[in-house]
Protein backbone atom coordinates (compact mmCIF):
# COMPACT_ATOMS: atom_id res chain seq x y z
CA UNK A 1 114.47 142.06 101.49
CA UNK A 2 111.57 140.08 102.58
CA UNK A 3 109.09 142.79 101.14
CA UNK A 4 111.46 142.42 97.77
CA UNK A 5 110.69 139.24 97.71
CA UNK A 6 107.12 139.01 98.35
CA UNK A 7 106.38 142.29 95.49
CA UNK A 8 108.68 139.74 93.06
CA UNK A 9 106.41 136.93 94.59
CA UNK A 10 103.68 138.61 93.44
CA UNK A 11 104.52 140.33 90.24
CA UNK A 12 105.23 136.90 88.71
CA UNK A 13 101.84 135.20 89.75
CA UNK A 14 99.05 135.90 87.03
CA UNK A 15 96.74 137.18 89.80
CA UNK A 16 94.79 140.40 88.63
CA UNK A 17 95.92 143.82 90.03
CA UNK A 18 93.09 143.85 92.35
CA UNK A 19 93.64 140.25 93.76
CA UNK A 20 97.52 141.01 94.45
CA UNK A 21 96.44 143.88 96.58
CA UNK A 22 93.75 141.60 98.33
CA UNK A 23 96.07 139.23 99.51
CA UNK A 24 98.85 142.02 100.18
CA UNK A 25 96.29 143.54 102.50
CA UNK A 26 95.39 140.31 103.75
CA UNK A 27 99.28 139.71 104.69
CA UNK A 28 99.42 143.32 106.35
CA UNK A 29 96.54 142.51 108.38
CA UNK A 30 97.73 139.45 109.54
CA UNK A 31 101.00 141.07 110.48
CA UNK A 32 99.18 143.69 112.30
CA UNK A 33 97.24 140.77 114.39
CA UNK A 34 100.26 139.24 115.45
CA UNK A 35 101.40 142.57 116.52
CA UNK A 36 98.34 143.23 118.39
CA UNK A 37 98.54 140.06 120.46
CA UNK A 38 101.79 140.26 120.59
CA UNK A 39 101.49 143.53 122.48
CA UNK A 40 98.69 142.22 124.89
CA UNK A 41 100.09 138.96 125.65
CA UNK A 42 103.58 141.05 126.18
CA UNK A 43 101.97 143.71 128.48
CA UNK A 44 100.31 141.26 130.29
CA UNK A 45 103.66 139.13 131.46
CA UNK A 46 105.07 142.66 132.18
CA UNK A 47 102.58 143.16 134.56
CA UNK A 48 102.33 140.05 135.99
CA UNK A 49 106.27 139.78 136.24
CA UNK A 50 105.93 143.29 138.64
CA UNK A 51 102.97 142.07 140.84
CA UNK A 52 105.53 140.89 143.70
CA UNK A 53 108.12 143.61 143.72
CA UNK A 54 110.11 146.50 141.30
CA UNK A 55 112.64 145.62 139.02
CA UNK A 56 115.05 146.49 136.11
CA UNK A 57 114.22 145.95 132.49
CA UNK A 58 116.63 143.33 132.30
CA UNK A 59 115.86 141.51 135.39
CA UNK A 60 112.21 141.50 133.14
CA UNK A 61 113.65 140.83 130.25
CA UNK A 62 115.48 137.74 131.39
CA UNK A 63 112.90 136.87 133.33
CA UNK A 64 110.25 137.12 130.17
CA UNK A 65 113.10 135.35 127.84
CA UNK A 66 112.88 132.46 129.88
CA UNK A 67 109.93 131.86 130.16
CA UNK A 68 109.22 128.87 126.94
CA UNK A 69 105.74 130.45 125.79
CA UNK A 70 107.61 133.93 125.53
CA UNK A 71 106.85 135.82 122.11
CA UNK A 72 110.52 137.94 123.24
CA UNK A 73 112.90 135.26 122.13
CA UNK A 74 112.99 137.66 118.49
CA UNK A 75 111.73 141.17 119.45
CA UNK A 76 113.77 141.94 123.34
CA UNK A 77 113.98 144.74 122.26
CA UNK A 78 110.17 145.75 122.16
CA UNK A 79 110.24 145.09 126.22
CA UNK A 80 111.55 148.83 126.43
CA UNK A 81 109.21 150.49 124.23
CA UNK A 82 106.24 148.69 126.04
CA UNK A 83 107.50 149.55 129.33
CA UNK A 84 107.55 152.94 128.41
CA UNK A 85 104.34 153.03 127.03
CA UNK A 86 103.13 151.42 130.35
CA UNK A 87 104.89 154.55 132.31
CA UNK A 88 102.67 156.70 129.80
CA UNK A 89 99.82 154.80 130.37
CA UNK A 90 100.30 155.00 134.09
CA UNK A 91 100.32 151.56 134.92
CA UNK A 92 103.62 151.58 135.73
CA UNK A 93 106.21 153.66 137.62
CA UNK A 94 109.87 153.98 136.97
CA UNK A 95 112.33 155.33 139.25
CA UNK A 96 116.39 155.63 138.63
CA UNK A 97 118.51 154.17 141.25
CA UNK A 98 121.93 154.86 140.35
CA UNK A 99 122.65 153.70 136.88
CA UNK A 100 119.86 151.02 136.92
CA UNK A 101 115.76 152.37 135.91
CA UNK A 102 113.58 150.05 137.98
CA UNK A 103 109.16 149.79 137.58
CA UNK A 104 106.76 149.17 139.61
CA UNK A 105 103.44 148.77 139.18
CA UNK A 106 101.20 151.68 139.93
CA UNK A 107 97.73 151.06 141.41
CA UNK A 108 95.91 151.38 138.32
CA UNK A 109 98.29 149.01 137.17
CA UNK A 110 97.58 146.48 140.06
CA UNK A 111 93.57 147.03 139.16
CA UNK A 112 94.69 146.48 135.34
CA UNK A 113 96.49 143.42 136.37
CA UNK A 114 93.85 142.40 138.52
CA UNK A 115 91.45 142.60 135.82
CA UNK A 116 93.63 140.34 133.32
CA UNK A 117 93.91 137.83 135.42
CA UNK A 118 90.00 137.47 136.59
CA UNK A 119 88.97 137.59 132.58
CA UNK A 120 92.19 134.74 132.06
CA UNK A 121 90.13 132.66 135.03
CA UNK A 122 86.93 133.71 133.12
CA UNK A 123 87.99 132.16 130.08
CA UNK A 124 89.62 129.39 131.32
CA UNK A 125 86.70 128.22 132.88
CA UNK A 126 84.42 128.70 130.18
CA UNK A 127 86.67 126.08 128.25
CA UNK A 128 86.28 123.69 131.59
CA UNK A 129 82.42 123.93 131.08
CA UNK A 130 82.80 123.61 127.09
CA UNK A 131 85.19 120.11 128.03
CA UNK A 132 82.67 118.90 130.64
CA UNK A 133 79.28 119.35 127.98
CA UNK A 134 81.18 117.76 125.42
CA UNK A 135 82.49 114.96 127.59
C-alpha cells in the first residue's frame, strides 16, 4: 500500500520522468541506509547482550526490546534472522537444550565484540576532544 501510494504520489506531481526516478532512487537508498545501520547497530547489542553468558532468543529479544534506544520495538522479528546470520558468520554459537536454542558468543565473536567496543571508545573520545577545542 505504501509503495501504491508513493507511485500515485508521484504520478500526480509534474516532475519529469527522469526526476521521479531520482527521487525514487533517492527514497530506496535511504531505506537501504536505515537498513544498514539498522543491522550494525542490531548486531552490535546482540553481541554485547552475549558478552556475560548464553542465552535464548527471547531472553535477547526482551532484553533488546527494553532497552529505550532499541531499533526492535517494529522489526523483533529481524533478531532471528541476524542471529542466524551471526551463527553463519561464526561469531556466534547455538546449541539446543531441550526445546529452547541458546548462543553464545564464539571467540571470533568476543574479538568482533572487542573490536566494536574499542572503535565506540574511539569515537566517543574524538567527540570529547572536538567539545573541549570548541569550548
Amino acid at each position: 500500500m505504501k509503495n501504491k501510494l508513493q507511485q500515485s504520489y508521484l504520478n500526480r506531481l509534474s516532475f519529469s520522468n527522469e526526476r521521479k526516478r531520482s527521487v525514487q532512487s533517492a527514497i530506496k537508498e535511504k531505506q537501504a541506509m536505515e537498513w544498514a545501520d539498522f543491522q550494525t547497530s542490531s548486531i552490535t547489542a546482540i553481541l554485547y547482550s552475549l558478552e556475560q553468558e548464553a542465552k535464548d532468543g527471547f531472553t535477547i529479544s526482551s532484553a533488546l526490546l527494553s532497552d529505550s534506544h532499541s531499533h526492535f520495538h517494529h522489526n523483533e522479528a529481524d533478531i532471528y534472522t541476524l542471529l542466524h546470520l551471526l551463527e553463519e558468520k561464526g561469531w556466534i554459537e547455538g546449541q539446543w537444550d531441550e526445546e529452547t536454542r541458546r548462543y553464545q558468543l564464539t571467540f571470533r565473536g568476543r574479538r568482533t565484540a572487542a573490536k566494536l567496543k574499542e572503535k565506540s571508545r574511539s569515537v566517543h573520545n574524538q567527540v570529547k576532544q572536538l567539545v573541549r577545542i570548541h569550548l
